[in-house]
PDB file of N, CA and C in Angstrom:
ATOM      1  N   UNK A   1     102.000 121.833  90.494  1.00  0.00           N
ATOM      2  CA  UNK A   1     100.782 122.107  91.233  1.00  0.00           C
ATOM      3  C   UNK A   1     100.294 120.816  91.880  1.00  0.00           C
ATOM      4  N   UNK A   2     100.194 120.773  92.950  1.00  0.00           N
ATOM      5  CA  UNK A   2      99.258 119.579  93.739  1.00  0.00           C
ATOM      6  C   UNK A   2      98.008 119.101  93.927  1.00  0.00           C
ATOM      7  N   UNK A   3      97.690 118.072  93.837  1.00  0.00           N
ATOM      8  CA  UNK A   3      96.086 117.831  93.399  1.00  0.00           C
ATOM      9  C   UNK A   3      95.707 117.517  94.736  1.00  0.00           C
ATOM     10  N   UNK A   4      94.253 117.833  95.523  1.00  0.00           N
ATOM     11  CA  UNK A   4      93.367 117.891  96.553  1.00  0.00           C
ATOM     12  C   UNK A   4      92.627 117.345  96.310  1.00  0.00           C
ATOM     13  N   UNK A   5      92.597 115.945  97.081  1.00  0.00           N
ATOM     14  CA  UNK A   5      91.512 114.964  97.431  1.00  0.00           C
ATOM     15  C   UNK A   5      90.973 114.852  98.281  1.00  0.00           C
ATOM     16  N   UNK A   6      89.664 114.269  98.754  1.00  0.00           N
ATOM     17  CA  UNK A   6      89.522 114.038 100.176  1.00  0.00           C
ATOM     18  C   UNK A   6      89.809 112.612 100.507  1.00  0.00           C
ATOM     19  N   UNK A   7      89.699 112.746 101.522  1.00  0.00           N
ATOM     20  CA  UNK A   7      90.447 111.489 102.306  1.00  0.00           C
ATOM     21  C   UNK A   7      89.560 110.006 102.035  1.00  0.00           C
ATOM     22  N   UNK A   8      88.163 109.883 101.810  1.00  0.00           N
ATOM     23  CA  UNK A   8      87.279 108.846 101.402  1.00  0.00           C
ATOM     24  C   UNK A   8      87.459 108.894  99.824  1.00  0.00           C
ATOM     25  N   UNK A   9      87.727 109.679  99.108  1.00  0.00           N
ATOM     26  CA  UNK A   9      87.993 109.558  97.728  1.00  0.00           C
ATOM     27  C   UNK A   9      89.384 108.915  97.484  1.00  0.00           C
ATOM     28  N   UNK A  10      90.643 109.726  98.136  1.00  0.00           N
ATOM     29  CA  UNK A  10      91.739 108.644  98.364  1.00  0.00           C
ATOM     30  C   UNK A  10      91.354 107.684  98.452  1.00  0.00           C
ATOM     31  N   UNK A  11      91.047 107.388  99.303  1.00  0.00           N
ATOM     32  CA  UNK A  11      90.899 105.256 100.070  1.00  0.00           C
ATOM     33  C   UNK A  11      90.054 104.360  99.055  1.00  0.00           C
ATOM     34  N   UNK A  12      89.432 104.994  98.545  1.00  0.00           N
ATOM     35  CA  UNK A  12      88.374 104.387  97.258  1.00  0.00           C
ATOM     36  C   UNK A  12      89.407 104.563  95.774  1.00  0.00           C
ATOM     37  N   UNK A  13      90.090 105.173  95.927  1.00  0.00           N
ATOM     38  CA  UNK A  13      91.006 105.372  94.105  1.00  0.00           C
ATOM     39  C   UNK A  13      92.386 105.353  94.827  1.00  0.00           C
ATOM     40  N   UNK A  14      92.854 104.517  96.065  1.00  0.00           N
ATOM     41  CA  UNK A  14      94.432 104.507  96.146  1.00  0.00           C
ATOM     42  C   UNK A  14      95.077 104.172  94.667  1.00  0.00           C
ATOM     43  N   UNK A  15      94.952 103.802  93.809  1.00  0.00           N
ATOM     44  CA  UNK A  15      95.874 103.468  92.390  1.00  0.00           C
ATOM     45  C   UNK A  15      95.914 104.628  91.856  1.00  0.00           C
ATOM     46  N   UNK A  16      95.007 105.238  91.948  1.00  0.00           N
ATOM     47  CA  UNK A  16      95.221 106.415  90.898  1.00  0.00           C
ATOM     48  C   UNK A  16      95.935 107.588  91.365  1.00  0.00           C
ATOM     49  N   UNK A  17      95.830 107.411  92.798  1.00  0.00           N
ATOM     50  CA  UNK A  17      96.406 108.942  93.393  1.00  0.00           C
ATOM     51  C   UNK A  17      98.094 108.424  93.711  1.00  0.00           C
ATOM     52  N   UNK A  18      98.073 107.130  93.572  1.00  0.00           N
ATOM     53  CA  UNK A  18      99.379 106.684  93.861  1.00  0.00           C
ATOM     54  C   UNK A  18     100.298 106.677  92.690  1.00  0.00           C
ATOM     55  N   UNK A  19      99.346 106.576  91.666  1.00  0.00           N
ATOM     56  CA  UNK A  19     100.364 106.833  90.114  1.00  0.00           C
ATOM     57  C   UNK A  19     100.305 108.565  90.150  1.00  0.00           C
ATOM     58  N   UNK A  20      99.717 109.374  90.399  1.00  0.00           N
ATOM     59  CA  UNK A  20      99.863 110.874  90.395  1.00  0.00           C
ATOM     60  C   UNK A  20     100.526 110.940  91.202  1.00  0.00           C
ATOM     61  N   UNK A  21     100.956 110.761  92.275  1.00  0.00           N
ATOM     62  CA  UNK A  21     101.811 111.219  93.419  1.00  0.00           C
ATOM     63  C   UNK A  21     103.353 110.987  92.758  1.00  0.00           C
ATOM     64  N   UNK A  22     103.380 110.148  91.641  1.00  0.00           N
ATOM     65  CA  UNK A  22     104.458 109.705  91.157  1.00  0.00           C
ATOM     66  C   UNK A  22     104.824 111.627  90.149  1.00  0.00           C
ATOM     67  N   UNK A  23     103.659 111.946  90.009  1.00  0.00           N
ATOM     68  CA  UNK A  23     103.868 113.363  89.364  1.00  0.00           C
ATOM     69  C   UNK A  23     104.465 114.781  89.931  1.00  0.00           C
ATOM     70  N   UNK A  24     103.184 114.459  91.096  1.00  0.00           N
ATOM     71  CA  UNK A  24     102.398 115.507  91.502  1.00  0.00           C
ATOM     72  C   UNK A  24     102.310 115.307  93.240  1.00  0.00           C
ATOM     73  N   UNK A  25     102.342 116.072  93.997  1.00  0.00           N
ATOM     74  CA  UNK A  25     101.932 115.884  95.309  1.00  0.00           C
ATOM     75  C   UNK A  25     100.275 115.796  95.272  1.00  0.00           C
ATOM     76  N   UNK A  26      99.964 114.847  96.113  1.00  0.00           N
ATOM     77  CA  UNK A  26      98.650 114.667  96.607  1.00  0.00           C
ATOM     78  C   UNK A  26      98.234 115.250  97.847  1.00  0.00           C
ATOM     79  N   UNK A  27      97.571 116.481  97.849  1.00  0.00           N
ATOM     80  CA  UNK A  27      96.731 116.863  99.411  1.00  0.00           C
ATOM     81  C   UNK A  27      95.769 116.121  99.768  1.00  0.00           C
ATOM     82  N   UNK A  28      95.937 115.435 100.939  1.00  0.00           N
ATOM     83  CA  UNK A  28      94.853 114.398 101.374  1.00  0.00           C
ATOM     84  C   UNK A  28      93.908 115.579 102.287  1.00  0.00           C
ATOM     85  N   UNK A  29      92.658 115.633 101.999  1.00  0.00           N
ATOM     86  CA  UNK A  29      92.150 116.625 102.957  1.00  0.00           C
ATOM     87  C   UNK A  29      90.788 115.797 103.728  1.00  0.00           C
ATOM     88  N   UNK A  30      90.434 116.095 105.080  1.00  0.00           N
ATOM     89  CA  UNK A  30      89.596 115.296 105.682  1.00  0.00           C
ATOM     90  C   UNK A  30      88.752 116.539 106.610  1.00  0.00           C
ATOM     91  N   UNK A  31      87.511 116.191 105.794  1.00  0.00           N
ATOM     92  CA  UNK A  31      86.337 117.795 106.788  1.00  0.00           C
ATOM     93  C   UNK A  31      87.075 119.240 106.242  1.00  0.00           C
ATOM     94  N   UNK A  32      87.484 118.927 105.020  1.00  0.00           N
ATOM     95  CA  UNK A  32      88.021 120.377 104.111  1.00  0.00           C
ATOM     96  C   UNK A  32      89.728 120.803 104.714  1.00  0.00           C
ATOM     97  N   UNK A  33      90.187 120.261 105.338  1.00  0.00           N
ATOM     98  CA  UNK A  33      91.594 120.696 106.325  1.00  0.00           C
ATOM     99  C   UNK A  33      92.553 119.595 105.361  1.00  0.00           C
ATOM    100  N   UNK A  34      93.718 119.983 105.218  1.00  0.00           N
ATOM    101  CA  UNK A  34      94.261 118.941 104.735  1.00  0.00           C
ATOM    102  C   UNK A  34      95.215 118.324 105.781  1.00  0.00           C
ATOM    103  N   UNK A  35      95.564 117.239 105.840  1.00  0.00           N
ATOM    104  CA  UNK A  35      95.731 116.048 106.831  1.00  0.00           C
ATOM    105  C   UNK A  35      97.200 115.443 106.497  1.00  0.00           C
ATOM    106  N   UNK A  36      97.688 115.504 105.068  1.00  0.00           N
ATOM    107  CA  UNK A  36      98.999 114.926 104.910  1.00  0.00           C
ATOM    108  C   UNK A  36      98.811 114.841 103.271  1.00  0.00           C
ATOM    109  N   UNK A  37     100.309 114.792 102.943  1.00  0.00           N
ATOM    110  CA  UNK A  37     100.484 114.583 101.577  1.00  0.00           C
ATOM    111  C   UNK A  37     100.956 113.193 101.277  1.00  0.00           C
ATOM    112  N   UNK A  38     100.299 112.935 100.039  1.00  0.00           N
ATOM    113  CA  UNK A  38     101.024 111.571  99.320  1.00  0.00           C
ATOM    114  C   UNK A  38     102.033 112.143  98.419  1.00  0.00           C
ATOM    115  N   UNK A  39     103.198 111.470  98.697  1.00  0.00           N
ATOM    116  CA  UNK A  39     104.636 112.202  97.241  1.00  0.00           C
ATOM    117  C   UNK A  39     104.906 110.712  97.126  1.00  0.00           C
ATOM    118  N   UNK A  40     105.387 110.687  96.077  1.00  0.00           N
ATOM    119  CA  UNK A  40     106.726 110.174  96.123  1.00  0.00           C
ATOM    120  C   UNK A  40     107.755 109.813  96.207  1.00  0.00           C
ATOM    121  N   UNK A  41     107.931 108.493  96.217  1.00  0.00           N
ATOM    122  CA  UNK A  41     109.322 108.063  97.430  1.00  0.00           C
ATOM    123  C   UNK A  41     110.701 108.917  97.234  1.00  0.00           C
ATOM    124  N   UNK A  42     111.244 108.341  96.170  1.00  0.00           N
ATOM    125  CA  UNK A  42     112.269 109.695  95.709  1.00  0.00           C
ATOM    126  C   UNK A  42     111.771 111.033  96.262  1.00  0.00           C
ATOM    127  N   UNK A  43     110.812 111.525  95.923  1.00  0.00           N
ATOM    128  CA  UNK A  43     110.651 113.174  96.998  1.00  0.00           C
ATOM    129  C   UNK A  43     110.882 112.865  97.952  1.00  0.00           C
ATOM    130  N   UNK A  44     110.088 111.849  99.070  1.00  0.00           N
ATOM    131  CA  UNK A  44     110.104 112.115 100.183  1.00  0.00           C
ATOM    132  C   UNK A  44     111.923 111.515 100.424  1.00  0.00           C
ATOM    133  N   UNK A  45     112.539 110.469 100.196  1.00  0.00           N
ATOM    134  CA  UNK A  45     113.759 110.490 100.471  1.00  0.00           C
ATOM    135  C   UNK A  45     114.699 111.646 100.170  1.00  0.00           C
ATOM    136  N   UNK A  46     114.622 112.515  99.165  1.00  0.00           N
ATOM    137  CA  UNK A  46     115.022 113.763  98.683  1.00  0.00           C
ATOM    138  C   UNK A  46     115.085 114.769 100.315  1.00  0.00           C
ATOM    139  N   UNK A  47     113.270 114.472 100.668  1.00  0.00           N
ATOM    140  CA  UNK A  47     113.684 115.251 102.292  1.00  0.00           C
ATOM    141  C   UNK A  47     113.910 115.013 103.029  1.00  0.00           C
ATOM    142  N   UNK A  48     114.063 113.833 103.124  1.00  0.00           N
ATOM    143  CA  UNK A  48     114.639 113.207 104.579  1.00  0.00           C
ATOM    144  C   UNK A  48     116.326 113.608 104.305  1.00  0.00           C
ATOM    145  N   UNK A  49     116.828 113.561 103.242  1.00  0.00           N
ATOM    146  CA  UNK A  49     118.206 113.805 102.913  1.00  0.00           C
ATOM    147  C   UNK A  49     118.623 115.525 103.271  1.00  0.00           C
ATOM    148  N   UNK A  50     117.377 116.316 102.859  1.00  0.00           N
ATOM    149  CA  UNK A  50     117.541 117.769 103.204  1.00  0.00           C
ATOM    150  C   UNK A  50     117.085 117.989 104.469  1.00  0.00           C
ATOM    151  N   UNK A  51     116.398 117.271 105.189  1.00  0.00           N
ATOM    152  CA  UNK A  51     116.453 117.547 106.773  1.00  0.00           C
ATOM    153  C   UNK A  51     117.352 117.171 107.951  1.00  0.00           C
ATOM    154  N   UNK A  52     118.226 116.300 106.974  1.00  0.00           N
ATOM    155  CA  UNK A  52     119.650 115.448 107.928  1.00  0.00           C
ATOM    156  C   UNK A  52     120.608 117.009 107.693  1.00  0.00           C
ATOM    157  N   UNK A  53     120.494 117.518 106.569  1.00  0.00           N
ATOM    158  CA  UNK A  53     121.623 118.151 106.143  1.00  0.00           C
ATOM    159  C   UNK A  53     121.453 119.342 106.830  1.00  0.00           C
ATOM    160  N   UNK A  54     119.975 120.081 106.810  1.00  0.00           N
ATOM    161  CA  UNK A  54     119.989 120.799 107.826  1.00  0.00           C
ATOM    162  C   UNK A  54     119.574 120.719 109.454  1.00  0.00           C
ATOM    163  N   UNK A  55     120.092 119.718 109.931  1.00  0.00           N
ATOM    164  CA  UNK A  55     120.384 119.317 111.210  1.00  0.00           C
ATOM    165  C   UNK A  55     120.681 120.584 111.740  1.00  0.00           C
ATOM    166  N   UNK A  56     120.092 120.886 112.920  1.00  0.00           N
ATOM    167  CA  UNK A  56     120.616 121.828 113.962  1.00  0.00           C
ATOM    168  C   UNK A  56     121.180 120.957 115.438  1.00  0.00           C
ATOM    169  N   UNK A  57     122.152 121.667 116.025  1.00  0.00           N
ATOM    170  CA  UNK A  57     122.723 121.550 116.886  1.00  0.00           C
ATOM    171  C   UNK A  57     123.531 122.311 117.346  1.00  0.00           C
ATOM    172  N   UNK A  58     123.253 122.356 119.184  1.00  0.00           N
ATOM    173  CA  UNK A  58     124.048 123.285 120.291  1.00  0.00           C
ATOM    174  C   UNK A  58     125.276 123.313 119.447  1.00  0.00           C
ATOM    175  N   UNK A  59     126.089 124.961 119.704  1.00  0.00           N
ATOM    176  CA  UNK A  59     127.139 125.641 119.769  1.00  0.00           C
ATOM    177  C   UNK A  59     128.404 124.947 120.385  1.00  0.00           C
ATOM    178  N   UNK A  60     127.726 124.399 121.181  1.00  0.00           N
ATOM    179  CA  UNK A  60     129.107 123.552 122.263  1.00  0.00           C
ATOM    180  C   UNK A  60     129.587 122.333 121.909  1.00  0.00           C
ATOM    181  N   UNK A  61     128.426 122.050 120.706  1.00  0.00           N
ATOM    182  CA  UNK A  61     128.616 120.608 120.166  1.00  0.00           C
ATOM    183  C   UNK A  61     129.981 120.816 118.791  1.00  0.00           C
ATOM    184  N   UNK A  62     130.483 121.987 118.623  1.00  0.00           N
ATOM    185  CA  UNK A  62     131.682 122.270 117.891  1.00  0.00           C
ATOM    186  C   UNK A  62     132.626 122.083 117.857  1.00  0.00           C
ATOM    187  N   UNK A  63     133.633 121.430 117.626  1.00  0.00           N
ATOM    188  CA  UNK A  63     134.941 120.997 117.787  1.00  0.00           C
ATOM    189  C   UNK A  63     135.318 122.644 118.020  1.00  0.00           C
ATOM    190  N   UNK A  64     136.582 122.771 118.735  1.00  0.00           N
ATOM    191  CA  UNK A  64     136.989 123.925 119.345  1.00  0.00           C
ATOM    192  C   UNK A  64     137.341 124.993 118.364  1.00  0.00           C
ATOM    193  N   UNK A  65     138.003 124.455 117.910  1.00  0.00           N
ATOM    194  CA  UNK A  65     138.725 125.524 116.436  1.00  0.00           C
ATOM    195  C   UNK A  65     137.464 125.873 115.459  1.00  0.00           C
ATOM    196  N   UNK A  66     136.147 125.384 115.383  1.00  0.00           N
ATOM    197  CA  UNK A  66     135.103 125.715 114.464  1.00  0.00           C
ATOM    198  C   UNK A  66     134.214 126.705 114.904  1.00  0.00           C
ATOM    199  N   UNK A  67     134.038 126.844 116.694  1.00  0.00           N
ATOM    200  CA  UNK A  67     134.047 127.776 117.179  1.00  0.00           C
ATOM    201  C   UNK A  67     134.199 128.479 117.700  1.00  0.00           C
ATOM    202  N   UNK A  68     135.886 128.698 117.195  1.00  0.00           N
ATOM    203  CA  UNK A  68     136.600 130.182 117.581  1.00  0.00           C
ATOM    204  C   UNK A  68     136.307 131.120 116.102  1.00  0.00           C
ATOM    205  N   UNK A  69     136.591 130.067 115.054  1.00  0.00           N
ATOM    206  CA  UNK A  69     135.936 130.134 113.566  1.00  0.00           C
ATOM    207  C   UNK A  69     134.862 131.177 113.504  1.00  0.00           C
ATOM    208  N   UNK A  70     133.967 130.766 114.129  1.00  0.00           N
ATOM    209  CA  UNK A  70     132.460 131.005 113.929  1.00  0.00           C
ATOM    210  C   UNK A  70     132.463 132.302 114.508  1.00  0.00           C
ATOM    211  N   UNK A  71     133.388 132.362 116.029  1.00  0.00           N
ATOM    212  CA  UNK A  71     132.608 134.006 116.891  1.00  0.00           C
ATOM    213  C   UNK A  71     133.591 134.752 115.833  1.00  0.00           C
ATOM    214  N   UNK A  72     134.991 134.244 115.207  1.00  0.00           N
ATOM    215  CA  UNK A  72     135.709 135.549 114.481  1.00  0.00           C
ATOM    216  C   UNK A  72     135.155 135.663 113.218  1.00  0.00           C
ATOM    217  N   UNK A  73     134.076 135.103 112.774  1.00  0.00           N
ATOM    218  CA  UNK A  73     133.452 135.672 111.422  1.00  0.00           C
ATOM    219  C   UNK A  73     132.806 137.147 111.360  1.00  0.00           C
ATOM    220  N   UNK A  74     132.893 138.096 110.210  1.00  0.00           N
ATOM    221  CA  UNK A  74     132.649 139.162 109.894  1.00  0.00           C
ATOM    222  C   UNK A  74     131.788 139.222 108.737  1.00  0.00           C
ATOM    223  N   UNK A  75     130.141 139.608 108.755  1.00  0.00           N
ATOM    224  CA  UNK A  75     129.644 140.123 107.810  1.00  0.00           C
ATOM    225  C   UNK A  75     130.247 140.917 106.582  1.00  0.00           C
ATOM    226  N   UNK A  76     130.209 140.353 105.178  1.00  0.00           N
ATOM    227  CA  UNK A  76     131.112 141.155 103.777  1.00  0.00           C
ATOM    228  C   UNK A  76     130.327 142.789 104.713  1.00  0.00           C
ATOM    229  N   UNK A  77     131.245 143.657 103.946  1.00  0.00           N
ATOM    230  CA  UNK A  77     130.721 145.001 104.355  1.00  0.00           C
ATOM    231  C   UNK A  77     130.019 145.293 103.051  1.00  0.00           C
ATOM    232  N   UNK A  78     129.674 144.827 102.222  1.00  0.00           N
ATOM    233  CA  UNK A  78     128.145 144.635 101.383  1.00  0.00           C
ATOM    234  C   UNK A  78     126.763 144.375 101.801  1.00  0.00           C
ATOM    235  N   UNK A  79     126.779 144.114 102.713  1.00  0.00           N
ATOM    236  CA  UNK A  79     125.822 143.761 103.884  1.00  0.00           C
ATOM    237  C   UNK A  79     125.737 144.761 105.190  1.00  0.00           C
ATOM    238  N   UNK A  80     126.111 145.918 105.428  1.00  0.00           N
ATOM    239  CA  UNK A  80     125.633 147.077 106.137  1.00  0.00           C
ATOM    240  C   UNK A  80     125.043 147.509 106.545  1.00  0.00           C
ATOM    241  N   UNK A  81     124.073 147.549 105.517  1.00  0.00           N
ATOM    242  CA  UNK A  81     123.100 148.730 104.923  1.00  0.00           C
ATOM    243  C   UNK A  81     122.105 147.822 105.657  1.00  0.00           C
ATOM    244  N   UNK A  82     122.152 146.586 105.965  1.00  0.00           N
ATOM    245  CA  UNK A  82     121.366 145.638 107.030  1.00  0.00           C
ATOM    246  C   UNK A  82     121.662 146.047 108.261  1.00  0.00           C
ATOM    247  N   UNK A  83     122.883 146.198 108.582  1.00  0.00           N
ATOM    248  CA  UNK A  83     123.094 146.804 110.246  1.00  0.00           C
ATOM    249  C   UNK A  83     122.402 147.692 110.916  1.00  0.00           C
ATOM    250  N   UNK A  84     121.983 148.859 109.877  1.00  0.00           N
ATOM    251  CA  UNK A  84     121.032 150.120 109.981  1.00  0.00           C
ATOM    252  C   UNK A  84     119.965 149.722 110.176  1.00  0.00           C
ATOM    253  N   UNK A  85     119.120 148.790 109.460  1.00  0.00           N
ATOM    254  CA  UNK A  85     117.513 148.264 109.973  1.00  0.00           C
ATOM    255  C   UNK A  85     117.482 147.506 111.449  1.00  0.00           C
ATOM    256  N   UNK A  86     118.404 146.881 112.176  1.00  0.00           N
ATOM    257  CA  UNK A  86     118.217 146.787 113.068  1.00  0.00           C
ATOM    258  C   UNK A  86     118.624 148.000 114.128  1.00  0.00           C
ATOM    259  N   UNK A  87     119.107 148.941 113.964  1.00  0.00           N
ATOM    260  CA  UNK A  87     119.261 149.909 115.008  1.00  0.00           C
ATOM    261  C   UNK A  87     117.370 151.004 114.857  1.00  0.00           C
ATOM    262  N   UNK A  88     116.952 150.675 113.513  1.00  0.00           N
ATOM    263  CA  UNK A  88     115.724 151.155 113.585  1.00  0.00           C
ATOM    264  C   UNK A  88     114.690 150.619 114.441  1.00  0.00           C
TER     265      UNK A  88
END
């Protein structure tokens, strides 16, 4: 669970919210809206590692054989019963 501070209470107790952030995410909130989180470095490197990984990029950017790969893939036919909700 993440703890909600406001943003003048942060700046007045940075030590303390900086040893909880080591826990816990910190919601920094400013005029009741929240504004950004304090984590922890390990977390936040954790997402910078899961936002490289899910990198998106153009179709064309595929080496050739990955997408001939890709258009000849076939949904398991366990997955069907999905085909029907889109014709609804």
């Amino acid at each position: 669970m993440e703890h909600v501070v406001p943003a003048s209470e942060f700046t007045r107790n940075f030590g303390r919210y900086q040893m909880l952030a080591q826990r816990e995410p910190v919601a920094v909130t400013s005029h009741g809206r929240t504004t950004g989180y304090f984590i922890a470095a390990e977390h936040y490197e954790a997402f910078k590692r899961f936002k490289e990984y899910r990198r998106s990029f153009p179709t064309a950017e595929l080496p050739e054989a990955e997408a001939k790969a890709s258009s000849a893939a076939r949904m398991d036919g366990r997955h069907a019963h999905l085909d029907a909700m889109l014709d609804e």
